[in-house]
N, C-alpha and C. Protein backbone atom coordinates (compact mmCIF):
# COMPACT_ATOMS: atom_id res chain seq x y z
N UNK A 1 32.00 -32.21 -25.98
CA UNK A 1 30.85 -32.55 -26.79
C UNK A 1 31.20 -32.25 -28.24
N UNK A 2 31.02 -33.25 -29.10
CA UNK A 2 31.40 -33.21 -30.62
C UNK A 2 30.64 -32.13 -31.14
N UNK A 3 30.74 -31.53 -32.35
CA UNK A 3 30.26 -30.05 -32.77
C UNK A 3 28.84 -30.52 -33.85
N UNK A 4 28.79 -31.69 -33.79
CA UNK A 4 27.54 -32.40 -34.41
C UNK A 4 26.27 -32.68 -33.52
N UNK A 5 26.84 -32.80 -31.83
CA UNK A 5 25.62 -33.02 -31.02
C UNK A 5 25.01 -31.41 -30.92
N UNK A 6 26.56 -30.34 -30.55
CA UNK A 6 25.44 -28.99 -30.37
C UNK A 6 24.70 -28.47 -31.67
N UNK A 7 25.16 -29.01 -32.89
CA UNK A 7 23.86 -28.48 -33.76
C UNK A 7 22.76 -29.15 -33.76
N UNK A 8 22.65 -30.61 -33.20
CA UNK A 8 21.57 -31.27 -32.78
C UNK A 8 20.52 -30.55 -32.05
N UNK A 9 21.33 -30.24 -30.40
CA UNK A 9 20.80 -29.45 -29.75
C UNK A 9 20.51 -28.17 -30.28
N UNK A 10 20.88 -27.76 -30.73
CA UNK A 10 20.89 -26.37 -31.70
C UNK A 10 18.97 -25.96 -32.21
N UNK A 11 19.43 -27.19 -32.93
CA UNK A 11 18.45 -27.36 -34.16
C UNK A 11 17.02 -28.02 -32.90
N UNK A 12 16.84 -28.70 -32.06
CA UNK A 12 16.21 -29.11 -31.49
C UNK A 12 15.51 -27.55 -30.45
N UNK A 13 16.13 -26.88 -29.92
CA UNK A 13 15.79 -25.73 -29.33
C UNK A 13 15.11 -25.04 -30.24
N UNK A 14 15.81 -24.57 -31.34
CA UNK A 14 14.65 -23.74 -32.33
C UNK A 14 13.48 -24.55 -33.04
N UNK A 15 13.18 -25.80 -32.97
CA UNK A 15 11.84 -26.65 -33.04
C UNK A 15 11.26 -26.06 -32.07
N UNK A 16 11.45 -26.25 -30.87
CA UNK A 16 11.17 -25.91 -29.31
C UNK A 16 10.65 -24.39 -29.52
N UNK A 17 11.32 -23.66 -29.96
CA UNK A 17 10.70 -22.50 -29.78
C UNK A 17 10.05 -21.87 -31.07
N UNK A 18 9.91 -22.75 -32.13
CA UNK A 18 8.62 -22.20 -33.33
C UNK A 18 7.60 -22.75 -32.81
N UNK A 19 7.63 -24.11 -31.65
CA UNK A 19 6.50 -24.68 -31.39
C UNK A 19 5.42 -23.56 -30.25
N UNK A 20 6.64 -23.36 -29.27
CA UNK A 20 6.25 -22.13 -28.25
C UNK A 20 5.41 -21.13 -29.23
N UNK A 21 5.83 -20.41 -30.20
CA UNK A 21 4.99 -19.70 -31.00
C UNK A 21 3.79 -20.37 -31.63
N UNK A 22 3.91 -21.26 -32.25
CA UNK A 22 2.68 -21.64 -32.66
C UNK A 22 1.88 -21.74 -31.77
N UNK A 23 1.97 -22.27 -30.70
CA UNK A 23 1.12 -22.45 -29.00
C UNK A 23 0.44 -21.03 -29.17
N UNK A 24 1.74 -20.06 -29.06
CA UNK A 24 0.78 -19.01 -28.84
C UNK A 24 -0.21 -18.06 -29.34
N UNK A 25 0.37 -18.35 -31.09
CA UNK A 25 -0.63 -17.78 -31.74
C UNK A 25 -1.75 -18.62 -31.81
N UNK A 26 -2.04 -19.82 -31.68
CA UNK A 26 -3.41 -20.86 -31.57
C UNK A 26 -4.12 -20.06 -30.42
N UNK A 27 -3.02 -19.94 -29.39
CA UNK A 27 -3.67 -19.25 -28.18
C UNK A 27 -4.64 -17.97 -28.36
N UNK A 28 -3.88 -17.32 -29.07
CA UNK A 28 -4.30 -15.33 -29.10
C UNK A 28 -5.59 -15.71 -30.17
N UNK A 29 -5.76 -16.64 -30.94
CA UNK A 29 -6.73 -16.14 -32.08
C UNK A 29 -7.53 -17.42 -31.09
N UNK A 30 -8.01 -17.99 -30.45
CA UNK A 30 -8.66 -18.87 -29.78
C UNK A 30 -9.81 -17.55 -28.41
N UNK A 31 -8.67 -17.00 -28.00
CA UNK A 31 -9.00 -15.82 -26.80
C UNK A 31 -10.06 -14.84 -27.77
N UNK A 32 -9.52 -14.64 -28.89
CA UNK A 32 -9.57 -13.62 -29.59
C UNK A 32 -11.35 -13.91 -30.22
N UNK A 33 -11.74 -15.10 -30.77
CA UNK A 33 -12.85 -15.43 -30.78
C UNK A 33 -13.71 -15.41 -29.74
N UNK A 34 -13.26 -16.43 -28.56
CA UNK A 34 -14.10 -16.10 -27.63
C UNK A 34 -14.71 -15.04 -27.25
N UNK A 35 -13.78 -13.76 -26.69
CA UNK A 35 -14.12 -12.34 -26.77
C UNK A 35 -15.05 -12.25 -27.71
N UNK A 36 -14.95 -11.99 -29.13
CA UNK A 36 -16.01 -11.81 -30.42
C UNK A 36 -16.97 -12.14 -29.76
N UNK A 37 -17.19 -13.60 -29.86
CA UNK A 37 -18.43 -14.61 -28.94
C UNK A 37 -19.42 -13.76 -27.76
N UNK A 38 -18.16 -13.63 -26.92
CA UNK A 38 -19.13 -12.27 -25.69
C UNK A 38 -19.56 -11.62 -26.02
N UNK A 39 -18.66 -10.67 -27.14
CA UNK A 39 -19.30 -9.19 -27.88
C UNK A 39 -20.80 -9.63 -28.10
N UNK A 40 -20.93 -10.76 -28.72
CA UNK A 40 -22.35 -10.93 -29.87
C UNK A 40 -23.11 -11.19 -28.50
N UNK A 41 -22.82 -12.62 -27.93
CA UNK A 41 -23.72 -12.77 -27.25
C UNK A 41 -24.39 -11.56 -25.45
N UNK A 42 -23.49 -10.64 -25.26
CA UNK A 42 -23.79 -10.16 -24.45
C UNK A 42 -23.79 -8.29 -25.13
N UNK A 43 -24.74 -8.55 -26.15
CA UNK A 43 -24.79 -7.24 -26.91
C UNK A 43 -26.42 -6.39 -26.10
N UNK A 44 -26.69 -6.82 -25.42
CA UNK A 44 -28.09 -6.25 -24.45
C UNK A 44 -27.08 -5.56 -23.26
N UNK A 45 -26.33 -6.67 -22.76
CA UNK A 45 -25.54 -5.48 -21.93
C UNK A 45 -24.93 -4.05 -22.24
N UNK A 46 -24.33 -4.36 -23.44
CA UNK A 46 -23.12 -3.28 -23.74
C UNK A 46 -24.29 -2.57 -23.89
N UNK A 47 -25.66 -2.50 -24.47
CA UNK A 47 -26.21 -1.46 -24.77
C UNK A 47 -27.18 -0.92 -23.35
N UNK A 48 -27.01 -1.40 -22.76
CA UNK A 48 -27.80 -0.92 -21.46
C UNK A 48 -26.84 -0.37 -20.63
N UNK A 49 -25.88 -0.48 -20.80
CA UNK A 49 -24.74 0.14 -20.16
C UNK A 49 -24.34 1.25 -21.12
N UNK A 50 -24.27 1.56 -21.94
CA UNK A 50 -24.07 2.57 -22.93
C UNK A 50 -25.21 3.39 -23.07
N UNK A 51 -26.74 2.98 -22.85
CA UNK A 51 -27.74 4.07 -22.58
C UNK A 51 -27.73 4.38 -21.56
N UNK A 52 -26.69 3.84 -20.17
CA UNK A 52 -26.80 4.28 -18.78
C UNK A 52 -25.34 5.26 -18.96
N UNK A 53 -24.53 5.31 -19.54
CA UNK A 53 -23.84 6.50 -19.75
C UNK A 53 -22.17 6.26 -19.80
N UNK A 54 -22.15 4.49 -19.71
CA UNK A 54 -21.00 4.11 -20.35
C UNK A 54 -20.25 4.17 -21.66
N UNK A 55 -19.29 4.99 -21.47
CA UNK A 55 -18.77 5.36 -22.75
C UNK A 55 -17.81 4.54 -23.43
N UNK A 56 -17.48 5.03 -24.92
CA UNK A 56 -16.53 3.52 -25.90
C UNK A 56 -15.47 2.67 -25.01
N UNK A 57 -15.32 3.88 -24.39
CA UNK A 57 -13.45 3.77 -23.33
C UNK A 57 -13.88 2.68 -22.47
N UNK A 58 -15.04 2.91 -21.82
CA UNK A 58 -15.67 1.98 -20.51
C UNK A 58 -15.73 0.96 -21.25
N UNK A 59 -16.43 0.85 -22.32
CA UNK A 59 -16.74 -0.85 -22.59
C UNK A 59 -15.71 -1.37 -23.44
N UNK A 60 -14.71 -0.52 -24.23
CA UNK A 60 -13.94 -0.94 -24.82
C UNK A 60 -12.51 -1.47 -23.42
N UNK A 61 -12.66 -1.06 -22.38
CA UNK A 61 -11.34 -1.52 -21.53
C UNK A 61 -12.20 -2.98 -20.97
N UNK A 62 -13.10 -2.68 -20.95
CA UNK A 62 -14.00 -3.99 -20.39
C UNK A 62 -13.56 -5.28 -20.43
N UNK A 63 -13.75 -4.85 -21.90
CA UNK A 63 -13.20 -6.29 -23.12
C UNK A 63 -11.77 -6.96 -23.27
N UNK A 64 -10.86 -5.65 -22.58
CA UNK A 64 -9.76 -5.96 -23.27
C UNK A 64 -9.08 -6.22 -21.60
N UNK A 65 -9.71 -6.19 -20.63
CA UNK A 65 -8.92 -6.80 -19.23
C UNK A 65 -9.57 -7.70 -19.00
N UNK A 66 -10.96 -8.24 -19.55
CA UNK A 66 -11.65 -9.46 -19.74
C UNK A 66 -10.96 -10.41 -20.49
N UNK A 67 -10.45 -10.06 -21.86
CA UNK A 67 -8.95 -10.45 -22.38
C UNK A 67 -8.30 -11.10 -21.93
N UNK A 68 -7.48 -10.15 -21.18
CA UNK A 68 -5.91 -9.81 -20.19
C UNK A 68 -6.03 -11.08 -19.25
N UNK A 69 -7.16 -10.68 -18.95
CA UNK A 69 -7.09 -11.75 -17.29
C UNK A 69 -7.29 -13.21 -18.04
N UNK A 70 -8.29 -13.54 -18.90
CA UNK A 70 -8.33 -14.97 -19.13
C UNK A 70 -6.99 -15.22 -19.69
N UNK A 71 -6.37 -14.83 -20.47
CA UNK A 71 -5.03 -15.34 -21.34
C UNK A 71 -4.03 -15.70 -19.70
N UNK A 72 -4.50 -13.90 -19.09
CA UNK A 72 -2.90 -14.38 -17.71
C UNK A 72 -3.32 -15.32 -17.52
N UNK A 73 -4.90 -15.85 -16.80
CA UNK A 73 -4.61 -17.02 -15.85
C UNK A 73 -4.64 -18.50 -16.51
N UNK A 74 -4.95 -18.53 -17.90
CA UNK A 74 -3.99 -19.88 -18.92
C UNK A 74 -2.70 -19.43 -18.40
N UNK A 75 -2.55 -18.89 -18.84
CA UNK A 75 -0.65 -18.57 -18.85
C UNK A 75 0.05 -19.10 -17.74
N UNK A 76 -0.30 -18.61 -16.46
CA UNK A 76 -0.36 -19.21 -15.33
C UNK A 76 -0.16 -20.56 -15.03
N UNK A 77 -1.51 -20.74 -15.04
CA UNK A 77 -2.12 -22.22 -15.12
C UNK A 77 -1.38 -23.39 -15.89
N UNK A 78 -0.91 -23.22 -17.18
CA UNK A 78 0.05 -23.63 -17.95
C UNK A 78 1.44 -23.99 -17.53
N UNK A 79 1.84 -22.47 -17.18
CA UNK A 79 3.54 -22.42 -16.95
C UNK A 79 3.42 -23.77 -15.52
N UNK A 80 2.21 -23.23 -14.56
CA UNK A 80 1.95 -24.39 -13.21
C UNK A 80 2.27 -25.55 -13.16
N UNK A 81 1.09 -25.80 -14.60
CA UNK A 81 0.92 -27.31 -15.13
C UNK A 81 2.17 -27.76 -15.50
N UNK A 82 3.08 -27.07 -16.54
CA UNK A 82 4.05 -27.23 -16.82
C UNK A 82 5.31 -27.65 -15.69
N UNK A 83 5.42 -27.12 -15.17
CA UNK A 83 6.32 -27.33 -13.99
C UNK A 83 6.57 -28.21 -12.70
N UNK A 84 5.11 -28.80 -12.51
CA UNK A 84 4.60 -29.99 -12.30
C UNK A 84 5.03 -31.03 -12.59
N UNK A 85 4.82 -31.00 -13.97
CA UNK A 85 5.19 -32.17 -14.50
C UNK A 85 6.77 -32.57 -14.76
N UNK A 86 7.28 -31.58 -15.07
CA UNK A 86 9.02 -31.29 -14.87
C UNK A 86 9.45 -32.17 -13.65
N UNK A 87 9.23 -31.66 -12.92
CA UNK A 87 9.55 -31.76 -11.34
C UNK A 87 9.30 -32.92 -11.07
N UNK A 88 8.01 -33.58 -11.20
CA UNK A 88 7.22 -34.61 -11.09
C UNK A 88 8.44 -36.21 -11.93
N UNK A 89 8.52 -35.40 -12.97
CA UNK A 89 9.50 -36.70 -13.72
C UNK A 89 10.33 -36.77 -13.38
N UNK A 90 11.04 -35.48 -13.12
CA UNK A 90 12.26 -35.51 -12.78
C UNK A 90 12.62 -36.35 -11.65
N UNK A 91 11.58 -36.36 -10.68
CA UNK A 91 12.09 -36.87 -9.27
C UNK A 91 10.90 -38.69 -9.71
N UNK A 92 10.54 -38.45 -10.27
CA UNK A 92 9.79 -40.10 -10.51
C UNK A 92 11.77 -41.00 -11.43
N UNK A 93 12.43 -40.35 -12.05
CA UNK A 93 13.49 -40.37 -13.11
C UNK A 93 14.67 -40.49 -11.88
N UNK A 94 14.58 -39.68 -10.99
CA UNK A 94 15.74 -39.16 -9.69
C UNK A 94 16.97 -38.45 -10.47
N UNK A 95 16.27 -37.45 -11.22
CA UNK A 95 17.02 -36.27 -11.84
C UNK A 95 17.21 -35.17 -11.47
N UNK A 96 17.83 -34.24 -11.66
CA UNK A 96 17.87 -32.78 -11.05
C UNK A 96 17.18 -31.97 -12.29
N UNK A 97 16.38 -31.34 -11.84
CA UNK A 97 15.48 -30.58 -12.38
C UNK A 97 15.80 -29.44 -12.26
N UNK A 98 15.64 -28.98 -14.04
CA UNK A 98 16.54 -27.78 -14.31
C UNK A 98 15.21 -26.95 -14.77
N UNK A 99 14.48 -25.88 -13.90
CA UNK A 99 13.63 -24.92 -14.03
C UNK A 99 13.83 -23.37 -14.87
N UNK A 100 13.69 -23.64 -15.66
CA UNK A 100 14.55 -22.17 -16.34
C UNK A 100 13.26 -21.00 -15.73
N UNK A 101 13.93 -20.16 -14.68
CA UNK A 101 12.63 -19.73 -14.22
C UNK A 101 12.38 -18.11 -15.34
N UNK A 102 13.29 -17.53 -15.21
CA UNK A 102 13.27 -16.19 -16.50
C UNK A 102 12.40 -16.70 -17.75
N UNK A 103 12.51 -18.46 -18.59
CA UNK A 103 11.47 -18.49 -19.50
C UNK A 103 9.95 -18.52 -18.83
N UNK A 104 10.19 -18.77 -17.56
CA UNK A 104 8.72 -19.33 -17.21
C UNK A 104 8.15 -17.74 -17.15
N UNK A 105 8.76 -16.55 -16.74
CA UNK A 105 7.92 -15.56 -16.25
C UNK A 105 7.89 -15.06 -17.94
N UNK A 106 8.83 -15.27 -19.18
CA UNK A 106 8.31 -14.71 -20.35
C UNK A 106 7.39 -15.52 -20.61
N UNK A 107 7.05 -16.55 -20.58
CA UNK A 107 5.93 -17.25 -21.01
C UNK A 107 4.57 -16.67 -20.53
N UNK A 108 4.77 -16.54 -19.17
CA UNK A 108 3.53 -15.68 -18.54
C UNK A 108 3.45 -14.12 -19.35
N UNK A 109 4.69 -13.79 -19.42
CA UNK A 109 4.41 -12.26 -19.88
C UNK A 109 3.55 -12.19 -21.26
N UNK A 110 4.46 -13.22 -21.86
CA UNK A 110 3.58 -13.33 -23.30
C UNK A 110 2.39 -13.88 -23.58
N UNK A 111 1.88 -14.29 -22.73
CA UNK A 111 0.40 -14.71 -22.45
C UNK A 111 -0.12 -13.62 -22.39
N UNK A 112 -0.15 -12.56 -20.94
CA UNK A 112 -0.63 -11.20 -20.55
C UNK A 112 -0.18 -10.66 -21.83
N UNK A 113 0.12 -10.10 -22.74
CA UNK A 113 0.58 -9.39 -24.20
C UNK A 113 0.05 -9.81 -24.79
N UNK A 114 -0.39 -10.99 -25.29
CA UNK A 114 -1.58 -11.47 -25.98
C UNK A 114 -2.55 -11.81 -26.12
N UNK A 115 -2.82 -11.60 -24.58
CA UNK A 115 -4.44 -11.55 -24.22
C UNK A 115 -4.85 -9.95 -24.88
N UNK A 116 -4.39 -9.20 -24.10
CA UNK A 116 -4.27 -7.53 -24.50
C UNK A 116 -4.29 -7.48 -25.69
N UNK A 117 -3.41 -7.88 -26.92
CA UNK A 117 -3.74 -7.86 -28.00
C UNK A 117 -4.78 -8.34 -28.64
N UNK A 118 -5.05 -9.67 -28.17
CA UNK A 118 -6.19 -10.61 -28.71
C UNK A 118 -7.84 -9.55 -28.62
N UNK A 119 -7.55 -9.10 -27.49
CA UNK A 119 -8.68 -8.50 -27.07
C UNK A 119 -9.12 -7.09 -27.21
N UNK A 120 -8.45 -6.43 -28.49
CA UNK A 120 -8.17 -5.06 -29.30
C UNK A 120 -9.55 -5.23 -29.84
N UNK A 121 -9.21 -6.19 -30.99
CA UNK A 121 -10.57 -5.64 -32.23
C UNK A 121 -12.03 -6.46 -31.63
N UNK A 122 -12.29 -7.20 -30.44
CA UNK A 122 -13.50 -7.35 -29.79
C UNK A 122 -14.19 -6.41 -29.51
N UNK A 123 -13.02 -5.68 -28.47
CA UNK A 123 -13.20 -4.55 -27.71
C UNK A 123 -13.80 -3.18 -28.55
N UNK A 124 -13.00 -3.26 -29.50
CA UNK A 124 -13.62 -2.28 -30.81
C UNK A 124 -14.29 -2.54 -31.32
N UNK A 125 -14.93 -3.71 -31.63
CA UNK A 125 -16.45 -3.82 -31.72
C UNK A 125 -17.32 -3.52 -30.85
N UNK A 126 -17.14 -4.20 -29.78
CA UNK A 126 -17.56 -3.59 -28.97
C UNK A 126 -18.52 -2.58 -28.38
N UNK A 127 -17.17 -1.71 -28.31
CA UNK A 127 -17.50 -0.07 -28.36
C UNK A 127 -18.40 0.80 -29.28
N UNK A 128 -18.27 -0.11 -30.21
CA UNK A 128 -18.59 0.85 -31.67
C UNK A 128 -20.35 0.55 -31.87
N UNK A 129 -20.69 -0.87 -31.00
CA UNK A 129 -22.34 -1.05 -31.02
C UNK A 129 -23.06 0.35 -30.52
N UNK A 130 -24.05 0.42 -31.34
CA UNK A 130 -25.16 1.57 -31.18
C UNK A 130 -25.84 1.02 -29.54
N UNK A 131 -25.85 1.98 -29.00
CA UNK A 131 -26.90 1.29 -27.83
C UNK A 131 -28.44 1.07 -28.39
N UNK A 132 -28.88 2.23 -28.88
CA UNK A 132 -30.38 1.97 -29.97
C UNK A 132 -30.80 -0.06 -29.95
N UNK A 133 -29.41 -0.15 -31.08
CA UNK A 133 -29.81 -1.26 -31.76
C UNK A 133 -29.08 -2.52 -31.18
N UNK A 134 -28.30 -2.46 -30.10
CA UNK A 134 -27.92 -3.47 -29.24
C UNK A 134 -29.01 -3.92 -27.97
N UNK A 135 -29.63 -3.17 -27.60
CA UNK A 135 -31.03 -3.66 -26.45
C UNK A 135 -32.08 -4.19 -27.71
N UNK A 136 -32.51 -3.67 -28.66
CA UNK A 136 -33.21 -4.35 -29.63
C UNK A 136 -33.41 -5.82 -29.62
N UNK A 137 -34.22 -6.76 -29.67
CA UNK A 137 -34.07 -7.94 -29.47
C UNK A 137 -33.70 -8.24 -30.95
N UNK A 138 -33.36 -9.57 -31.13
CA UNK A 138 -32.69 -9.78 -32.37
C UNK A 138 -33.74 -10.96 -33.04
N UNK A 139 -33.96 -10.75 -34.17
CA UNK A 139 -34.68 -11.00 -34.91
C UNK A 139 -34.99 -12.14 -35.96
């Protein structure tokens, strides 16, 4: 292979993988709202649960494996979808289908890592609502 196609390929892989990042940061600040979203809209809970004797820790892990789990099961769901369709062409094409399975489980990992992250400063809001003024109806 001439030394002009592997910088092709070269250069084509690292497209490939600023795109993978951008995916995922769209991803983490997408999760990351939603969460917010719960915080606000389910602010009667946190405080009825916090005058029943749930503490920051309780509602702050709440948030953040409420997080965890929606990002894993995109992540999942994704890498699934993804692989599907691989497979799917490949054999519609009558190709051998090359599964890189080590990216597929970082892809999942980095999903689960950025759900967890995404779901930090919700969670700390969260926590930090007064019970007082979270059962309060809003005005």
């Amino acid at each position: 292979m001439s030394s002009s196609l592997v910088g092709v390929g070269r250069a084509g892989s690292r497209i490939l993988q600023a795109l993978a990042l951008i995916v995922l940061a769209v991803g983490g600040i997408g999760i990351a709202n939603i969460m917010v979203i719960s915080v606000i809209e389910r602010r009667g809970e946190i405080g009825l649960r916090r005058s029943l004797g749930a503490t920051r820790k309780h509602i702050a892990s709440q948030f953040i494996v409420e997080s965890t789990m929606l990002s894993l099961l995109g992540g999942v769901l994704g890498v699934a979808i993804g692989v599907g369709i691989v497979l799917g062409y490949a054999r519609y094409k009558d190709f051998d289908a090359i599964v890189p399975w080590y990216w597929l489980s970082v892809g999942v990992g980095a999903a689960f890592v950025l759900g967890a992250l995404a779901g930090v400063y919700p969670a700390w809001r969260a926590s930090r609502l007064d019970p007082a003024e979270a059962v309060r109806p809003a005005a």
